[in-house]
N, C-alpha and C. Protein backbone atom coordinates (compact mmCIF):
# COMPACT_ATOMS: atom_id res chain seq x y z
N UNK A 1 -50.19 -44.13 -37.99
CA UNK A 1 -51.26 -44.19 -37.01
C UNK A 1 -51.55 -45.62 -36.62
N UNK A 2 -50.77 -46.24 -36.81
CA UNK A 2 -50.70 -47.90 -36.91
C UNK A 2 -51.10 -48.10 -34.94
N UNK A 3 -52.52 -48.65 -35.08
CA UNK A 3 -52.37 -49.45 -33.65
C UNK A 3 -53.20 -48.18 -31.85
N UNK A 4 -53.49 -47.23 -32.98
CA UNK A 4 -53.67 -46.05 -32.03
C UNK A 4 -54.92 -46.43 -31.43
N UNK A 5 -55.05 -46.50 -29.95
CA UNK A 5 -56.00 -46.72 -28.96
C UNK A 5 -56.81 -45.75 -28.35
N UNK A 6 -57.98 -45.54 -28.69
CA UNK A 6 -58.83 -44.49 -28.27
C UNK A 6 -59.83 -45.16 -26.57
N UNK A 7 -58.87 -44.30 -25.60
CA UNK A 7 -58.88 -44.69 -24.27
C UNK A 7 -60.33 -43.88 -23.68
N UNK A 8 -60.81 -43.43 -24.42
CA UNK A 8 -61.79 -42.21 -23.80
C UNK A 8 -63.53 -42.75 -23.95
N UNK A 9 -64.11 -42.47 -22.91
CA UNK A 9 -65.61 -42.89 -23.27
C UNK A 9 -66.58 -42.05 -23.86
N UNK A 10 -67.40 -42.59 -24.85
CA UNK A 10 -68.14 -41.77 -25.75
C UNK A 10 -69.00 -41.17 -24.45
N UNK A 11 -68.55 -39.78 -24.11
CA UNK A 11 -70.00 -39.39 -23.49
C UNK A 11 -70.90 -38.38 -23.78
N UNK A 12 -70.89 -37.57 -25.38
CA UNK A 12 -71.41 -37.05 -26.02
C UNK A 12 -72.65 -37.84 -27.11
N UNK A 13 -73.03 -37.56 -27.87
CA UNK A 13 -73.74 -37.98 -28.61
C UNK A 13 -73.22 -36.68 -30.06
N UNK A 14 -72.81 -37.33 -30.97
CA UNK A 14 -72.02 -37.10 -32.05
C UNK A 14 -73.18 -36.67 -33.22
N UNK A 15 -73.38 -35.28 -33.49
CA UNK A 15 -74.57 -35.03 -34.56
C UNK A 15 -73.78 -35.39 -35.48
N UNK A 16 -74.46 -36.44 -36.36
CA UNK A 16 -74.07 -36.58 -37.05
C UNK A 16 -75.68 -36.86 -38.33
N UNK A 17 -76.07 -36.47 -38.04
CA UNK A 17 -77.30 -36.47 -38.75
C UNK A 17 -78.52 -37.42 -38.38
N UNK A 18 -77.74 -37.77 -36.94
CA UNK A 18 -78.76 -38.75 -36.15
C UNK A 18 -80.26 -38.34 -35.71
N UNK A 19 -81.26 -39.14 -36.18
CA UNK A 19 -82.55 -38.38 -35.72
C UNK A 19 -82.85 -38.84 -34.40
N UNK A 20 -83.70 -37.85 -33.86
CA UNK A 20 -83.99 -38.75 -32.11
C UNK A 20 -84.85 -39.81 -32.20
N UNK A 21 -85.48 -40.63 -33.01
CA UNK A 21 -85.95 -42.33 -33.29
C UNK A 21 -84.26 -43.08 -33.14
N UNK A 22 -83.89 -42.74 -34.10
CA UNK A 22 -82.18 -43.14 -34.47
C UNK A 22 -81.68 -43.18 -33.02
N UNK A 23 -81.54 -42.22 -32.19
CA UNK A 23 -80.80 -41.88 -30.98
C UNK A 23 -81.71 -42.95 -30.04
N UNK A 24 -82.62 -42.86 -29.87
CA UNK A 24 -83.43 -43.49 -28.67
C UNK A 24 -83.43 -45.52 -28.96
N UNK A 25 -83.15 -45.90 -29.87
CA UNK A 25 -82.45 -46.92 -30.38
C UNK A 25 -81.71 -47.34 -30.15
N UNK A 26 -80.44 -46.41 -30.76
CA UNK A 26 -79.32 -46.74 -29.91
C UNK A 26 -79.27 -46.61 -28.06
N UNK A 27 -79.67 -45.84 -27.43
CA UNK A 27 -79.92 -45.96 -26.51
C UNK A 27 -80.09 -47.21 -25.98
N UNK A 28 -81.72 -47.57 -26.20
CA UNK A 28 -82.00 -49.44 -25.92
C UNK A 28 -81.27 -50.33 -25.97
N UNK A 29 -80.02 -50.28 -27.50
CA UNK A 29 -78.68 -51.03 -27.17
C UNK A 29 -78.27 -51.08 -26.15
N UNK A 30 -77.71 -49.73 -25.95
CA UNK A 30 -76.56 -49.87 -24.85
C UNK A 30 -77.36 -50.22 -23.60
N UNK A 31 -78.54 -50.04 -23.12
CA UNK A 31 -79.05 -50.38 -21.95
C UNK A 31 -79.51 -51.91 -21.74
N UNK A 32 -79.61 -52.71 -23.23
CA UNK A 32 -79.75 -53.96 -23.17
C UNK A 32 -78.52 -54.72 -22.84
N UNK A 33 -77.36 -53.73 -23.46
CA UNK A 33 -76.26 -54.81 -23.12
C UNK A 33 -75.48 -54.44 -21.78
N UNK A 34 -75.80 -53.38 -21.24
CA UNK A 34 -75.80 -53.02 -19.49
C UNK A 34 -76.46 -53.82 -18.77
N UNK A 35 -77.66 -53.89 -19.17
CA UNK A 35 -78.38 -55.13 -18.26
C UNK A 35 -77.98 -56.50 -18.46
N UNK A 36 -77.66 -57.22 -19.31
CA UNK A 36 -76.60 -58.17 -19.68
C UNK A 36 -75.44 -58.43 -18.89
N UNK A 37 -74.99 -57.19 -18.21
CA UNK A 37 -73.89 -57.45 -17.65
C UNK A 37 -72.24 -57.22 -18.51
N UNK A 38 -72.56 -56.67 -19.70
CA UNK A 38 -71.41 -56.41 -20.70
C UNK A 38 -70.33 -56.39 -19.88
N UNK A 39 -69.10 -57.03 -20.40
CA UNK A 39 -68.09 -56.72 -19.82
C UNK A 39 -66.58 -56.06 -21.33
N UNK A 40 -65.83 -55.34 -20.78
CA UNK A 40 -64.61 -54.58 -21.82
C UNK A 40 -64.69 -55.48 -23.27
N UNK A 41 -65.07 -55.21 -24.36
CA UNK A 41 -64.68 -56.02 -25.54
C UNK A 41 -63.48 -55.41 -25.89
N UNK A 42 -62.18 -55.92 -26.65
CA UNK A 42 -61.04 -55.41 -27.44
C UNK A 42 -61.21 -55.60 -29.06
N UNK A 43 -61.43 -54.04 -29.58
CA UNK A 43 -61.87 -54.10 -30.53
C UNK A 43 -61.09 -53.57 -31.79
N UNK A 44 -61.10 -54.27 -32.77
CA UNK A 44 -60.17 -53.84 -34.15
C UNK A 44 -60.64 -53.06 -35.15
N UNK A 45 -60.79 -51.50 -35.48
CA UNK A 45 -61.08 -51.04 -36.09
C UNK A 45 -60.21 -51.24 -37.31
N UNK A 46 -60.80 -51.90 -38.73
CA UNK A 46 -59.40 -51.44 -39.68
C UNK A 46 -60.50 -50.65 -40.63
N UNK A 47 -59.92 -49.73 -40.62
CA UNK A 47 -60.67 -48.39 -41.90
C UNK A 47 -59.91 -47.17 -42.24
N UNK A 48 -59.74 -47.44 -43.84
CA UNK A 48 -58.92 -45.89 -44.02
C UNK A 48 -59.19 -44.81 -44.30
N UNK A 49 -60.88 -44.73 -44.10
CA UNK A 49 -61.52 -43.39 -44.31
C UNK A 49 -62.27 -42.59 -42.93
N UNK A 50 -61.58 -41.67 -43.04
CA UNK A 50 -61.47 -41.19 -41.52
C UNK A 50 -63.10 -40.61 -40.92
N UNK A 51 -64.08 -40.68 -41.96
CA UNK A 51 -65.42 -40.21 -40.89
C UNK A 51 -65.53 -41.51 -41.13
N UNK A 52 -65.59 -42.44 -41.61
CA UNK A 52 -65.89 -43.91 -41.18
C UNK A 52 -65.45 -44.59 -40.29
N UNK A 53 -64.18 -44.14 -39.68
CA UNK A 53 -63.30 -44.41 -38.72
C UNK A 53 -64.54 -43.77 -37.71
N UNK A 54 -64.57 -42.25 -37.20
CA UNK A 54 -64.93 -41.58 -36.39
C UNK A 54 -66.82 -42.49 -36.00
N UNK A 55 -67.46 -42.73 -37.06
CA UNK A 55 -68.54 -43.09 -37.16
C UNK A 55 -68.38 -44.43 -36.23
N UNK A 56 -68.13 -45.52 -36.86
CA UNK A 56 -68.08 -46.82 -36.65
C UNK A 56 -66.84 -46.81 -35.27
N UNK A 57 -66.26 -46.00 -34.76
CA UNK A 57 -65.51 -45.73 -33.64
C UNK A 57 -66.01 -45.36 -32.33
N UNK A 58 -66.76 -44.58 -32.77
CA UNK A 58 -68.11 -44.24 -31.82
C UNK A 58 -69.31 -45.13 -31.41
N UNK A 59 -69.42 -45.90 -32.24
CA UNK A 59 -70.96 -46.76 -31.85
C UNK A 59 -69.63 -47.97 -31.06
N UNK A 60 -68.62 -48.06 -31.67
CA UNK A 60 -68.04 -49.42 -30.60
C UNK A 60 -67.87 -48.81 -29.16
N UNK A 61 -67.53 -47.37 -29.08
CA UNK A 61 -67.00 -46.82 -27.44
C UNK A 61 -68.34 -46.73 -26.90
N UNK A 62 -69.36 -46.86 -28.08
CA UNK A 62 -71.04 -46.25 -27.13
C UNK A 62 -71.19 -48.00 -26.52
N UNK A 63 -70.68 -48.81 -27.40
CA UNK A 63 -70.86 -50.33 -26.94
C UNK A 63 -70.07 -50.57 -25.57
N UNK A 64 -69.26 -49.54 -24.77
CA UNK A 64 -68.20 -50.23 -23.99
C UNK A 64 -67.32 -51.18 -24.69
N UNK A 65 -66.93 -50.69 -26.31
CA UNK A 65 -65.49 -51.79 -26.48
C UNK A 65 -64.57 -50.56 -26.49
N UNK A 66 -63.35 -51.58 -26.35
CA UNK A 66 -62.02 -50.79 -26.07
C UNK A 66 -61.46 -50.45 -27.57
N UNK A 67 -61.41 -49.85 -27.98
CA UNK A 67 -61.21 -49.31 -29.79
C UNK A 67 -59.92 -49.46 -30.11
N UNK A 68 -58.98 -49.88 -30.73
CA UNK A 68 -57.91 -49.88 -31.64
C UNK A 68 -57.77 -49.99 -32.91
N UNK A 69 -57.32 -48.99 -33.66
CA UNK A 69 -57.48 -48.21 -35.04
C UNK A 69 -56.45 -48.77 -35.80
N UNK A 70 -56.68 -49.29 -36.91
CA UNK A 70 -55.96 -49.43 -38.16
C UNK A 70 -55.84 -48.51 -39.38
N UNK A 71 -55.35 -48.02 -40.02
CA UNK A 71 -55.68 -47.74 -41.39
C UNK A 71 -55.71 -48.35 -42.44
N UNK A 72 -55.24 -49.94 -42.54
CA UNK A 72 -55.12 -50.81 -43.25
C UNK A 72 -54.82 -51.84 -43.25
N UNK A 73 -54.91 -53.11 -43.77
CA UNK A 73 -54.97 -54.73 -43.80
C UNK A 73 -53.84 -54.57 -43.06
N UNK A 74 -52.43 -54.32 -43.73
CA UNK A 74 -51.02 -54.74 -43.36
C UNK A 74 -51.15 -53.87 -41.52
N UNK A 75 -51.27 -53.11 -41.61
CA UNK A 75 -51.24 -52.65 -39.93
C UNK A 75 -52.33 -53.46 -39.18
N UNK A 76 -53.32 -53.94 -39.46
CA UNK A 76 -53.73 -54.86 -38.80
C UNK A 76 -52.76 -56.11 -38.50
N UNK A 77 -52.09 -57.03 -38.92
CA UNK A 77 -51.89 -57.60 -39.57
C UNK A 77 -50.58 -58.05 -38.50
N UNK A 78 -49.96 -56.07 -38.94
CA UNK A 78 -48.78 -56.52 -38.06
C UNK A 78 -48.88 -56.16 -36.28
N UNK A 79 -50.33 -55.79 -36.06
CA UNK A 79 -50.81 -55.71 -34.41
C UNK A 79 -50.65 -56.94 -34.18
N UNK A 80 -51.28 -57.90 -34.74
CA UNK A 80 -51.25 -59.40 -34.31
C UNK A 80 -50.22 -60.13 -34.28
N UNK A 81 -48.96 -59.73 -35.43
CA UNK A 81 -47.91 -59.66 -35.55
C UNK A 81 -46.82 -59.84 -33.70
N UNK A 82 -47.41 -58.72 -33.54
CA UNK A 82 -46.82 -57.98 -32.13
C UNK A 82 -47.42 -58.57 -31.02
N UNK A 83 -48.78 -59.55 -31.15
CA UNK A 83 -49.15 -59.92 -29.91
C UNK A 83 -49.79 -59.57 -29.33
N UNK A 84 -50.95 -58.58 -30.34
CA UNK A 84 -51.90 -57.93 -29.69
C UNK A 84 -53.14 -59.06 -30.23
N UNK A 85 -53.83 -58.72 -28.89
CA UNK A 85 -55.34 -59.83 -29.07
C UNK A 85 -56.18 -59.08 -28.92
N UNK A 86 -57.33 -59.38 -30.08
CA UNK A 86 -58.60 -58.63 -29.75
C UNK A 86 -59.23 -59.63 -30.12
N UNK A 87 -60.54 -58.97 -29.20
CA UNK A 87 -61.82 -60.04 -29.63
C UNK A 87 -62.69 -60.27 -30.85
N UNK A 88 -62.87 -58.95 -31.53
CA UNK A 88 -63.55 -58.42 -32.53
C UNK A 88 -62.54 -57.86 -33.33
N UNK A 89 -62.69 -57.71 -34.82
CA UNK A 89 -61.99 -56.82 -35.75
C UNK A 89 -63.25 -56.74 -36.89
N UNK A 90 -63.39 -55.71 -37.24
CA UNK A 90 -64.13 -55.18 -38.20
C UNK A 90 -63.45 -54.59 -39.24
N UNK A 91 -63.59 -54.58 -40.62
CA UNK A 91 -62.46 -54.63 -41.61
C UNK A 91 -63.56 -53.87 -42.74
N UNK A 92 -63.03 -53.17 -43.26
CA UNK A 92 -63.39 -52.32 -44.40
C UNK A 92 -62.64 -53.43 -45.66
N UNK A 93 -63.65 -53.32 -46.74
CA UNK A 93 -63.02 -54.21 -47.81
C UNK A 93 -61.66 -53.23 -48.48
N UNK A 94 -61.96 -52.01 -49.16
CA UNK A 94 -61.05 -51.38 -50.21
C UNK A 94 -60.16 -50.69 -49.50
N UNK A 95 -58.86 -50.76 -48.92
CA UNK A 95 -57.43 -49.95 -48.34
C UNK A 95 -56.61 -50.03 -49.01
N UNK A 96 -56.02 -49.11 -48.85
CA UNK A 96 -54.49 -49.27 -49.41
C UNK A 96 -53.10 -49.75 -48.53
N UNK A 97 -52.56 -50.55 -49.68
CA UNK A 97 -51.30 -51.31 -48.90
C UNK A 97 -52.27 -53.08 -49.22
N UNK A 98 -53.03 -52.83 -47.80
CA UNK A 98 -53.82 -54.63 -47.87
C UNK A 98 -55.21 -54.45 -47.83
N UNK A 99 -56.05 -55.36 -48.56
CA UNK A 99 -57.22 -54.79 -48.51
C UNK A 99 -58.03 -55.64 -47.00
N UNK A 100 -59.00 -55.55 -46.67
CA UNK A 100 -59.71 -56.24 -45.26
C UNK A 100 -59.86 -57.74 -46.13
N UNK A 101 -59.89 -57.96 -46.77
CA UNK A 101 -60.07 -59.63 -46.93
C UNK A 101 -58.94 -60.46 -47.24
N UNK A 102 -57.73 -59.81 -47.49
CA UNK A 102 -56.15 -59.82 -47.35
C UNK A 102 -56.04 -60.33 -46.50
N UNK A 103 -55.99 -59.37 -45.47
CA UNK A 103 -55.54 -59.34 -43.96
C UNK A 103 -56.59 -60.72 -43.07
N UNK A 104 -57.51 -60.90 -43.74
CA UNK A 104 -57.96 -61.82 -42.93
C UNK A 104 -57.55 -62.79 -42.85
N UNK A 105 -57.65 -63.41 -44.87
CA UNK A 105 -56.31 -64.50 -44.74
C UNK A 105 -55.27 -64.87 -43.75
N UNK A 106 -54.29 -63.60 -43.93
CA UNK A 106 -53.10 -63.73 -43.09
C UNK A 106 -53.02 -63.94 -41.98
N UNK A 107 -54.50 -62.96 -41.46
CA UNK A 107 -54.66 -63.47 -39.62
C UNK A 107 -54.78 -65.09 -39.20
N UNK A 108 -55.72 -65.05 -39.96
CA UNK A 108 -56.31 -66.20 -39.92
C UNK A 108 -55.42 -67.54 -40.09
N UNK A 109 -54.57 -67.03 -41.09
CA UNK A 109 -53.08 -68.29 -41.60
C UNK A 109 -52.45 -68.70 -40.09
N UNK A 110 -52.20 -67.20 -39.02
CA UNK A 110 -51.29 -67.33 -37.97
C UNK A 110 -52.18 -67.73 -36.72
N UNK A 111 -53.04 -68.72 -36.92
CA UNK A 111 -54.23 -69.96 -36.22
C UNK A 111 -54.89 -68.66 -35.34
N UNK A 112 -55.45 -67.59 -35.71
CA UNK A 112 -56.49 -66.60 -34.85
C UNK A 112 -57.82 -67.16 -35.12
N UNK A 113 -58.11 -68.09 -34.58
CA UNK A 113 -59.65 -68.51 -35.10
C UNK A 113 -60.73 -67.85 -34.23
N UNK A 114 -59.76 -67.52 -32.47
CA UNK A 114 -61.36 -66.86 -31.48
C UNK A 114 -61.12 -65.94 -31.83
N UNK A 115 -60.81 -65.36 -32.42
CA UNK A 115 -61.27 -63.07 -32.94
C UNK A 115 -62.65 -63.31 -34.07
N UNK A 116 -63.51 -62.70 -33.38
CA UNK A 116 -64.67 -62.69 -34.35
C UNK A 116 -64.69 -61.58 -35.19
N UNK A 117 -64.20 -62.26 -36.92
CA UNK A 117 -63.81 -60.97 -38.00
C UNK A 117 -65.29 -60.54 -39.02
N UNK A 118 -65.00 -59.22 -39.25
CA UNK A 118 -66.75 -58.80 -39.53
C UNK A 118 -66.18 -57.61 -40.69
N UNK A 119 -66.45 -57.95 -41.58
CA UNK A 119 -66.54 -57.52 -42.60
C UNK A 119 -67.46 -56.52 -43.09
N UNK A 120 -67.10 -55.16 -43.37
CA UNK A 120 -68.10 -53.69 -42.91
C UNK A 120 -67.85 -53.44 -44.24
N UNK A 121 -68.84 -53.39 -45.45
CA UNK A 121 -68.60 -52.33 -46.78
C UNK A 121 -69.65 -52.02 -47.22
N UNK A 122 -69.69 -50.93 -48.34
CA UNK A 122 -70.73 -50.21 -49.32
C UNK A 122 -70.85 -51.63 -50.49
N UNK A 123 -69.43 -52.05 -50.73
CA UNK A 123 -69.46 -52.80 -51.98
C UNK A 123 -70.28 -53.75 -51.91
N UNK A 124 -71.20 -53.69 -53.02
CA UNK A 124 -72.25 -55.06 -53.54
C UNK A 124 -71.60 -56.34 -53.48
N UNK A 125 -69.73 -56.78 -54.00
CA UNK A 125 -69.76 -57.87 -53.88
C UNK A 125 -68.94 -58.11 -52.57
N UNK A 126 -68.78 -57.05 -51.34
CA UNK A 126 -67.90 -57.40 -50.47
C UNK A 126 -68.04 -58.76 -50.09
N UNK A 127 -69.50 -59.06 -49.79
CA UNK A 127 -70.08 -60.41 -48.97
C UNK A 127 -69.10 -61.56 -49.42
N UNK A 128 -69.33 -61.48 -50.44
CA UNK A 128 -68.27 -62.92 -51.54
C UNK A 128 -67.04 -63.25 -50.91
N UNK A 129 -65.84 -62.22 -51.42
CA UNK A 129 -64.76 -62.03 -50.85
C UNK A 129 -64.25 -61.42 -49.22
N UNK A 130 -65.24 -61.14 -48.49
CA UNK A 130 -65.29 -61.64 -47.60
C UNK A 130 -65.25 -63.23 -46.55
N UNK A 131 -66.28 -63.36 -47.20
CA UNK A 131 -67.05 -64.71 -46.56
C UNK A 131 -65.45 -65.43 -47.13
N UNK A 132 -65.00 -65.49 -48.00
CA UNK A 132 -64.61 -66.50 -49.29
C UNK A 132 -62.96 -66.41 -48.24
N UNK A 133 -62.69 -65.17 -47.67
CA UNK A 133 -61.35 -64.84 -46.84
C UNK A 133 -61.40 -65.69 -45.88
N UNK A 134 -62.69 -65.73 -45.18
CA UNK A 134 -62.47 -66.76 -43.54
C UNK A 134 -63.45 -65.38 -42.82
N UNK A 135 -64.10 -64.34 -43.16
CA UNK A 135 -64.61 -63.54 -41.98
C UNK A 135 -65.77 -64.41 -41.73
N UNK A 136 -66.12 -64.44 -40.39
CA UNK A 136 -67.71 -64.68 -39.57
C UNK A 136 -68.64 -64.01 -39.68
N UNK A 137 -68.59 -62.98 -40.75
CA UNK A 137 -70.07 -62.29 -41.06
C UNK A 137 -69.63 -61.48 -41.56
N UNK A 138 -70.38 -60.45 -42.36
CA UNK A 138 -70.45 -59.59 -42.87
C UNK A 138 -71.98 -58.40 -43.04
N UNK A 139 -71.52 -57.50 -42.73
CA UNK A 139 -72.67 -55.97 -42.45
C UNK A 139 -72.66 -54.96 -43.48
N UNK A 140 -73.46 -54.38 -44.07
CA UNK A 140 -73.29 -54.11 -45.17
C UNK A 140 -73.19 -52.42 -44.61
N UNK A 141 -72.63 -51.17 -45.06
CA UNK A 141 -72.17 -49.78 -44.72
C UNK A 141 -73.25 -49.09 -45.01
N UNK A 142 -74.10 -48.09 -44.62
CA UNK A 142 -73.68 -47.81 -43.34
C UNK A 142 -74.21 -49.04 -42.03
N UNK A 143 -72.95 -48.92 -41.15
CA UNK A 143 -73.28 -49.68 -39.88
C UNK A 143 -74.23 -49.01 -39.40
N UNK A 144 -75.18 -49.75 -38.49
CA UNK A 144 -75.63 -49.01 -37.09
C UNK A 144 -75.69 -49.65 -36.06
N UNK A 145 -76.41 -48.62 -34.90
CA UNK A 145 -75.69 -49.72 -33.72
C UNK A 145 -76.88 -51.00 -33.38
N UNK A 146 -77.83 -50.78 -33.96
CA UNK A 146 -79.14 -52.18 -33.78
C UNK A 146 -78.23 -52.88 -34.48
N UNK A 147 -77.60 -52.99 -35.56
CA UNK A 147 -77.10 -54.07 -36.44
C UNK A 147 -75.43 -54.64 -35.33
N UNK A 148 -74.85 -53.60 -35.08
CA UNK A 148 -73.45 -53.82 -34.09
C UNK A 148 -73.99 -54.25 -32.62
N UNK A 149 -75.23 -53.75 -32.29
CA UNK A 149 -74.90 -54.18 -30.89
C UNK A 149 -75.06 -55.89 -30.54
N UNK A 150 -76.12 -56.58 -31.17
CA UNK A 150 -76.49 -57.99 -31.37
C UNK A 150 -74.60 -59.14 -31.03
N UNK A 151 -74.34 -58.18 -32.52
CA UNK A 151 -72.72 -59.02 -32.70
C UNK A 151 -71.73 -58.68 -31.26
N UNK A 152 -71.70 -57.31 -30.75
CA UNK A 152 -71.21 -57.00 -29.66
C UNK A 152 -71.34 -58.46 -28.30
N UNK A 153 -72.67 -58.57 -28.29
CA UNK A 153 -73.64 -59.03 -27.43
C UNK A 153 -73.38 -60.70 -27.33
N UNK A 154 -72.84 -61.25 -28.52
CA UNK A 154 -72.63 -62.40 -29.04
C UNK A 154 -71.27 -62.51 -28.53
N UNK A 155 -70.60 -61.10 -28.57
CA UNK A 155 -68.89 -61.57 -28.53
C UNK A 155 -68.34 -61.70 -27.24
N UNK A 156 -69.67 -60.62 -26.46
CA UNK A 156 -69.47 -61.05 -24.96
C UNK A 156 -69.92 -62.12 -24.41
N UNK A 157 -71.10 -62.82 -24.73
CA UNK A 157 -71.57 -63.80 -23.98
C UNK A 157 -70.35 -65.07 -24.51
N UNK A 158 -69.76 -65.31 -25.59
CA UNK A 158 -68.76 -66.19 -25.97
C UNK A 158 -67.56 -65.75 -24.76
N UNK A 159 -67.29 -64.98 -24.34
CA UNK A 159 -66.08 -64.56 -23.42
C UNK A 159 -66.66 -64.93 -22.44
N UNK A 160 -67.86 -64.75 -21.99
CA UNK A 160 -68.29 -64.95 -20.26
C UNK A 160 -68.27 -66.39 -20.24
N UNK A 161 -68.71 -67.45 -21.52
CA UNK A 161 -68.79 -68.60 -21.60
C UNK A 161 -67.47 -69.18 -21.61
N UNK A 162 -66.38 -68.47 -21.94
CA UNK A 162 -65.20 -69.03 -21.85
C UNK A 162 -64.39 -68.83 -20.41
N UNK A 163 -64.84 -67.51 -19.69
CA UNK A 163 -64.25 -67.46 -18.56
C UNK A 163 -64.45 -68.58 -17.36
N UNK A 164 -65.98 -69.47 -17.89
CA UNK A 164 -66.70 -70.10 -16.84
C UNK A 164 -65.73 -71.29 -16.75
């Protein structure tokens, strides 16, 4: 599943145990970063647990980013490999094959310094070995989208500032 691009726009709202406070929240995101002027982010999902995938897949398509799925460090790894650029990658610490603070290394070795890497886990010491890899932040699991949309928001205004 190495690299798979989810082309489609969230236009459901996904029960997922979301309450309508929760929902009307997210909402305000996306309408803050509409009024902003958001433009396409390219975004790196790496996660090998598939409602975490679906979860954290969804709040990026509710963001207007363009989603591309990993299941693990090394398939990340070897997208960039291939010449794929994204703006954002968000990395789960524990996979199999490479773990997300692996792969950052390695990205990072092959001079990717503008991809803003974000480090997504449950684990108490992800922050450490994160930070300690080269990621630009770290969010602790579960995501939501008040916590994603800010960083979204950051990754666009850095692109509009670079287009100028």
């Amino acid at each position: 599943m190495a690299g798979v691009s989810i082309g489609v726009k969230a236009r459901r709202r996904l029960e997922l145990g979301v309450d309508a406070g929760e929902a009307a929240e997210d909402d305000k995101v996306i309408m803050e970063l509409k009024a902003k002027g958001s433009t396409s982010i390219k975004a790196l999902l790496v996660e090998d647990i598939g409602v975490c995938r679906l979860v954290l897949s969804t709040i990026l398509l509710r963001l207007h980013c363009e989603v591309t799925l990993a299941m693990n460090g090394k398939e990340a790894v070897d997208l960039f490999l291939a010449g794929k650029k994204f703006d954002i990658v968000l990395f789960d610490k524990n996979m199999p094959i490479m773990t997300g603070p692996e792969a950052i290394v390695k990205i990072r070795a092959m001079g990717e310094t503008n991809v803003k890497m974000v480090g997504v886990s449950a684990d108490n010491h992800a922050m450490e070995a994160f930070m300690s890899a080269g990621a630009d932040l770290f969010v602790p699991k579960p995501m939501r989208m008040e916590a994603l949309g800010p960083i979204i928001q950051e990754v666009i205004n850095k692109k509009k500032n670079e287009m100028v």
